[in-house]
PDB file of N, CA and C in Angstrom:
ATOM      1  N   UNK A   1     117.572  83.107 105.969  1.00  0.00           N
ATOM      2  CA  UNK A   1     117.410  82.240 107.108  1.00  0.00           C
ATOM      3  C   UNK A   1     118.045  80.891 106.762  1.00  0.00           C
ATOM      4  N   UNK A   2     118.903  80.481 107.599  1.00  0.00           N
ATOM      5  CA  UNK A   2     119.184  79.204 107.261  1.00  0.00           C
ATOM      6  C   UNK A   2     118.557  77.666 107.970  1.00  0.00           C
ATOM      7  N   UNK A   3     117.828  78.288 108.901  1.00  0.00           N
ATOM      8  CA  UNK A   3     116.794  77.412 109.324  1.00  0.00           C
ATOM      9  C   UNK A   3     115.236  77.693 109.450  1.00  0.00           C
ATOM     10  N   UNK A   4     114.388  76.854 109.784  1.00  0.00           N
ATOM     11  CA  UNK A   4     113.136  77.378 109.939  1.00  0.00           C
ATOM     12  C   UNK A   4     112.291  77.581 111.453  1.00  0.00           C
ATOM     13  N   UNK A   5     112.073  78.762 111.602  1.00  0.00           N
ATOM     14  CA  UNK A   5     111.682  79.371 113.134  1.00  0.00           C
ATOM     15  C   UNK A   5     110.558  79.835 112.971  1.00  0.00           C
ATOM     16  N   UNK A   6     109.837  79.185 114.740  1.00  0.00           N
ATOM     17  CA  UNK A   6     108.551  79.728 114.662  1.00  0.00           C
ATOM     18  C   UNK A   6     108.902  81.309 115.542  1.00  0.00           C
ATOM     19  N   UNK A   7     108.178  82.146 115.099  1.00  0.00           N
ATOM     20  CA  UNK A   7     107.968  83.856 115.819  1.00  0.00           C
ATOM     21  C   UNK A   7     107.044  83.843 117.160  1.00  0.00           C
ATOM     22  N   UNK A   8     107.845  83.979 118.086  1.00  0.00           N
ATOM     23  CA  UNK A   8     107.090  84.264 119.384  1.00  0.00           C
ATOM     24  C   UNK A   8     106.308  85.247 119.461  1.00  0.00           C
ATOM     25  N   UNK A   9     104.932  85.270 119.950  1.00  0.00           N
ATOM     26  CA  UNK A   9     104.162  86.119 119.848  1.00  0.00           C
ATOM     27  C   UNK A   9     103.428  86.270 118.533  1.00  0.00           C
ATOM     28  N   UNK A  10     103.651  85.459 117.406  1.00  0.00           N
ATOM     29  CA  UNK A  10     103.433  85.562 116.411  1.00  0.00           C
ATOM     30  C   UNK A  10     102.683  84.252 115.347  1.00  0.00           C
ATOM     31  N   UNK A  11     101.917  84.406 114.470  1.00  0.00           N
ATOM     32  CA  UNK A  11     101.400  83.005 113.969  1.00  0.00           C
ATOM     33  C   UNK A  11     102.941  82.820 112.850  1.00  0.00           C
ATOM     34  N   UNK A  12     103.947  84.168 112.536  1.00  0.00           N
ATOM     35  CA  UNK A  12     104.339  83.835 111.560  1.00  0.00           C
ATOM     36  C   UNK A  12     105.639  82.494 111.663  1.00  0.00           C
ATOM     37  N   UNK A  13     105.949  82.155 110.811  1.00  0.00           N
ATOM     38  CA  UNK A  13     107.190  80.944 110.355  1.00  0.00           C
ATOM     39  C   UNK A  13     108.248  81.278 109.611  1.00  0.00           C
ATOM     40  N   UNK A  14     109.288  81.840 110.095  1.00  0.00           N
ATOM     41  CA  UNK A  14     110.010  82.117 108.956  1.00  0.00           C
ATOM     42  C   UNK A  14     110.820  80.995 108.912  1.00  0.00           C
ATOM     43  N   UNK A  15     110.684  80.783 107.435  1.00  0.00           N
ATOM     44  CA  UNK A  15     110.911  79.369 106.284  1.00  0.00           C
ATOM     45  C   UNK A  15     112.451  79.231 106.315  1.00  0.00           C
ATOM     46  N   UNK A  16     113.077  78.550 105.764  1.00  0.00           N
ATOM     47  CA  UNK A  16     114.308  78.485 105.236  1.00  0.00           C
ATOM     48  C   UNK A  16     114.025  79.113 103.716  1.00  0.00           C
ATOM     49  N   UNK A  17     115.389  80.194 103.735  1.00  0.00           N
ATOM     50  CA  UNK A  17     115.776  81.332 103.114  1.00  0.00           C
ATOM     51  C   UNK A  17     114.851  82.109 102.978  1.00  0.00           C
ATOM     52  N   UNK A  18     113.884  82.580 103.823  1.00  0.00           N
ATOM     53  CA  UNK A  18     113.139  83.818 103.753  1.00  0.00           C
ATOM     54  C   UNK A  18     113.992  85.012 103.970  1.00  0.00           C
ATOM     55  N   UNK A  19     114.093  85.731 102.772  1.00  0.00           N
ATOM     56  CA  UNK A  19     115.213  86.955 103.140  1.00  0.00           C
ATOM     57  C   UNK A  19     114.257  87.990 104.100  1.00  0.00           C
ATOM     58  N   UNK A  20     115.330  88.808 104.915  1.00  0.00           N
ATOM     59  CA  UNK A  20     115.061  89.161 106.125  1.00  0.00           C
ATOM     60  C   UNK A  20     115.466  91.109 105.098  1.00  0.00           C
ATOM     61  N   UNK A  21     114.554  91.784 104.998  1.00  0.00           N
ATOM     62  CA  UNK A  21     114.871  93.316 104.571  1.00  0.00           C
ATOM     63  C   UNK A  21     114.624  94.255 105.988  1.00  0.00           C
ATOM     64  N   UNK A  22     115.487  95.454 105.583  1.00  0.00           N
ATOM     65  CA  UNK A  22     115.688  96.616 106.318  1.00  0.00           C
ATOM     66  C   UNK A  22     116.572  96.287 107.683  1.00  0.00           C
ATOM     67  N   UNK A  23     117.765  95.789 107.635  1.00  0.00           N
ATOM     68  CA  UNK A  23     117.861  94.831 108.640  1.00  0.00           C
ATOM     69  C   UNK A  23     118.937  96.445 109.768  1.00  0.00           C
ATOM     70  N   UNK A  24     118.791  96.222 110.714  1.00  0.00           N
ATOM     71  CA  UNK A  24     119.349  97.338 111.627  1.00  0.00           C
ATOM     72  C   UNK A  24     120.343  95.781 113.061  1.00  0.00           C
ATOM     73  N   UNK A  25     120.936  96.727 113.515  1.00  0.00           N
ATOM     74  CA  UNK A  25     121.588  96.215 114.587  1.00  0.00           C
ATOM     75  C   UNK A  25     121.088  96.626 115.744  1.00  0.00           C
ATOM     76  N   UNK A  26     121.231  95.609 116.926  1.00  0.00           N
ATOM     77  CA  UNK A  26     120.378  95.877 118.321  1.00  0.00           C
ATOM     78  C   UNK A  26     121.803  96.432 118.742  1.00  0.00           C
ATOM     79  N   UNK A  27     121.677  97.892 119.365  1.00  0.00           N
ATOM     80  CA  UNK A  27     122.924  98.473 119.874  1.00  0.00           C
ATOM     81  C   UNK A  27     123.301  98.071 120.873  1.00  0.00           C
ATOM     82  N   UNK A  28     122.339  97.318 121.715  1.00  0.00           N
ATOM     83  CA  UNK A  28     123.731  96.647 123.097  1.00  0.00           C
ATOM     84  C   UNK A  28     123.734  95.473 123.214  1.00  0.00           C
ATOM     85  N   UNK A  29     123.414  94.375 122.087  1.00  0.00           N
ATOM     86  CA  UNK A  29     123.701  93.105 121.866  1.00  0.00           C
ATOM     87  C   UNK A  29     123.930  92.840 120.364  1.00  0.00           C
ATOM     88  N   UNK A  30     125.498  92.346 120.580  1.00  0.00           N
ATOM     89  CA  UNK A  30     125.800  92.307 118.949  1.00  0.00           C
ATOM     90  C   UNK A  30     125.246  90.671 118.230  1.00  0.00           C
ATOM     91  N   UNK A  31     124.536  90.138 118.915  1.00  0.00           N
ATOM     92  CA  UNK A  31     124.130  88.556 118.743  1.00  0.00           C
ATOM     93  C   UNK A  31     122.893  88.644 118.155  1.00  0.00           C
ATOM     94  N   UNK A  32     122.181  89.705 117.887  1.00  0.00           N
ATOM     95  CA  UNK A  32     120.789  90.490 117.350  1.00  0.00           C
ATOM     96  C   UNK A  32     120.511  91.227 116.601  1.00  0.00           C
ATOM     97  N   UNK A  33     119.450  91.178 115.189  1.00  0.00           N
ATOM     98  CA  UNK A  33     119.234  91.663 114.472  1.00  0.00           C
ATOM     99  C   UNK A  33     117.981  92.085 114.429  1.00  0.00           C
ATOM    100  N   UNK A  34     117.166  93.395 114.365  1.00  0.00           N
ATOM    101  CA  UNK A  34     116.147  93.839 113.849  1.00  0.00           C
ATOM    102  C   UNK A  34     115.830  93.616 112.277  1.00  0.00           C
ATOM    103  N   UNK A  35     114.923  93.055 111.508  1.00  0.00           N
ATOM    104  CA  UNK A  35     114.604  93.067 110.577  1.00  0.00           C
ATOM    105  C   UNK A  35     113.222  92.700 109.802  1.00  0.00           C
ATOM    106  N   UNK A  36     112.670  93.029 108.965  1.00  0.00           N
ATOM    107  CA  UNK A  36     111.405  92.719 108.360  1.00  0.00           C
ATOM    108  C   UNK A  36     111.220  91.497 107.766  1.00  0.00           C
ATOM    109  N   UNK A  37     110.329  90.740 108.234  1.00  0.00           N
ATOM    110  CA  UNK A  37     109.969  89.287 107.604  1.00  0.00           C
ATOM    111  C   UNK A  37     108.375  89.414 106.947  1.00  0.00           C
ATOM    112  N   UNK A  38     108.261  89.260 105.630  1.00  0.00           N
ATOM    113  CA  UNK A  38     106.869  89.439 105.586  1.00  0.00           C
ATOM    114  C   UNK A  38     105.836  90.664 106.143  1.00  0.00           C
ATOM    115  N   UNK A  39     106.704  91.672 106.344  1.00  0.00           N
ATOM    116  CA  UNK A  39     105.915  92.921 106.711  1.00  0.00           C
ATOM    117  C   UNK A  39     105.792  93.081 108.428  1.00  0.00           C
ATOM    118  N   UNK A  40     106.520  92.171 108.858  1.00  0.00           N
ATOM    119  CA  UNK A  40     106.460  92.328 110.293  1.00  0.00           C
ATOM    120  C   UNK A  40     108.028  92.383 110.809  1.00  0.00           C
ATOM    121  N   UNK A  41     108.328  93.407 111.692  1.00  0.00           N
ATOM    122  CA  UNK A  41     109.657  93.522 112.554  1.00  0.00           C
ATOM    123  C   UNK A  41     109.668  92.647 113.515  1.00  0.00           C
ATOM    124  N   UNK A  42     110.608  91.888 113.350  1.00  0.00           N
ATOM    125  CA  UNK A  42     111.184  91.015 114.199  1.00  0.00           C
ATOM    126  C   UNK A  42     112.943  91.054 114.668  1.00  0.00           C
ATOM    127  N   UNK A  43     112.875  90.662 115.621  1.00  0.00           N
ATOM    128  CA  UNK A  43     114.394  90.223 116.660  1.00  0.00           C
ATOM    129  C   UNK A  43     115.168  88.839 116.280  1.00  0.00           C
ATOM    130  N   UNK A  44     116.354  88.860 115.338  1.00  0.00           N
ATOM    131  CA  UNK A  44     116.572  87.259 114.883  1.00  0.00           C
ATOM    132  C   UNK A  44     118.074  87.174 115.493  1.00  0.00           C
ATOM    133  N   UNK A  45     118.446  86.138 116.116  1.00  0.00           N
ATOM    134  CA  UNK A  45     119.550  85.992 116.416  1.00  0.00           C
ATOM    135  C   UNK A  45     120.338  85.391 115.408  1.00  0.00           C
ATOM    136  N   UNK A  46     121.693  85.987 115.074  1.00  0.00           N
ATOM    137  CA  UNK A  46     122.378  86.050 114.239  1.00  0.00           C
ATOM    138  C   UNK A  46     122.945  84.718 113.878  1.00  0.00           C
ATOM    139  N   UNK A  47     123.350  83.654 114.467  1.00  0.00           N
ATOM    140  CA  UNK A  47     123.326  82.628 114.356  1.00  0.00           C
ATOM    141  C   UNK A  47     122.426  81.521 113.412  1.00  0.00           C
ATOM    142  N   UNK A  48     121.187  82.625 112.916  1.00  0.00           N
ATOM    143  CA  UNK A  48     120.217  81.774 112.459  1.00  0.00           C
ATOM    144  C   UNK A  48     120.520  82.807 111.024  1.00  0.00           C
ATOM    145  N   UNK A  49     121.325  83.370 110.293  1.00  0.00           N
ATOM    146  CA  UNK A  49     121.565  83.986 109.161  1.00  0.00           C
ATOM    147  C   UNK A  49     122.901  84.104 108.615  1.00  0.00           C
ATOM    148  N   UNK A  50     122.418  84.248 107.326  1.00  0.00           N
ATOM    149  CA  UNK A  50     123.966  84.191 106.698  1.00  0.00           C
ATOM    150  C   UNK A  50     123.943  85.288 105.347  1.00  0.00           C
ATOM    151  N   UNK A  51     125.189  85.669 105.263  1.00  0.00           N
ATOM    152  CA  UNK A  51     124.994  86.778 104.231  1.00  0.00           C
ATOM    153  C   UNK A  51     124.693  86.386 102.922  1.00  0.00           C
ATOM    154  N   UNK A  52     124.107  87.262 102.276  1.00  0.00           N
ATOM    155  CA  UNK A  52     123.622  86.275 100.765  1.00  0.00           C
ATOM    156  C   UNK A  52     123.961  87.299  99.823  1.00  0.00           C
TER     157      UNK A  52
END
């Protein structure tokens, strides 16, 4: 993560550089990522990551 976001629907925060695992692609928006933060699946727009 290269910034820090609060999770809609969610108490969680993902921090700056919380790595994001199991990460999948949303098949009809390429601006979207499925991935695990802390044990929860979340929707991150790609803009907010960078490859590490």
């Amino acid at each position: 993560m290269v910034k820090t976001l609060d999770v809609k629907g969610s108490t969680l925060s993902a921090k700056l550089g919380t790595v994001v695992k199991n990460i999948r692609l949303v098949h009809d928006n390429t601006e979207q990522i499925e991935g695990k933060v802390e044990g929860q699946t979340i929707v991150i727009l790609t803009k907010y990551l960078r490859k590490g």
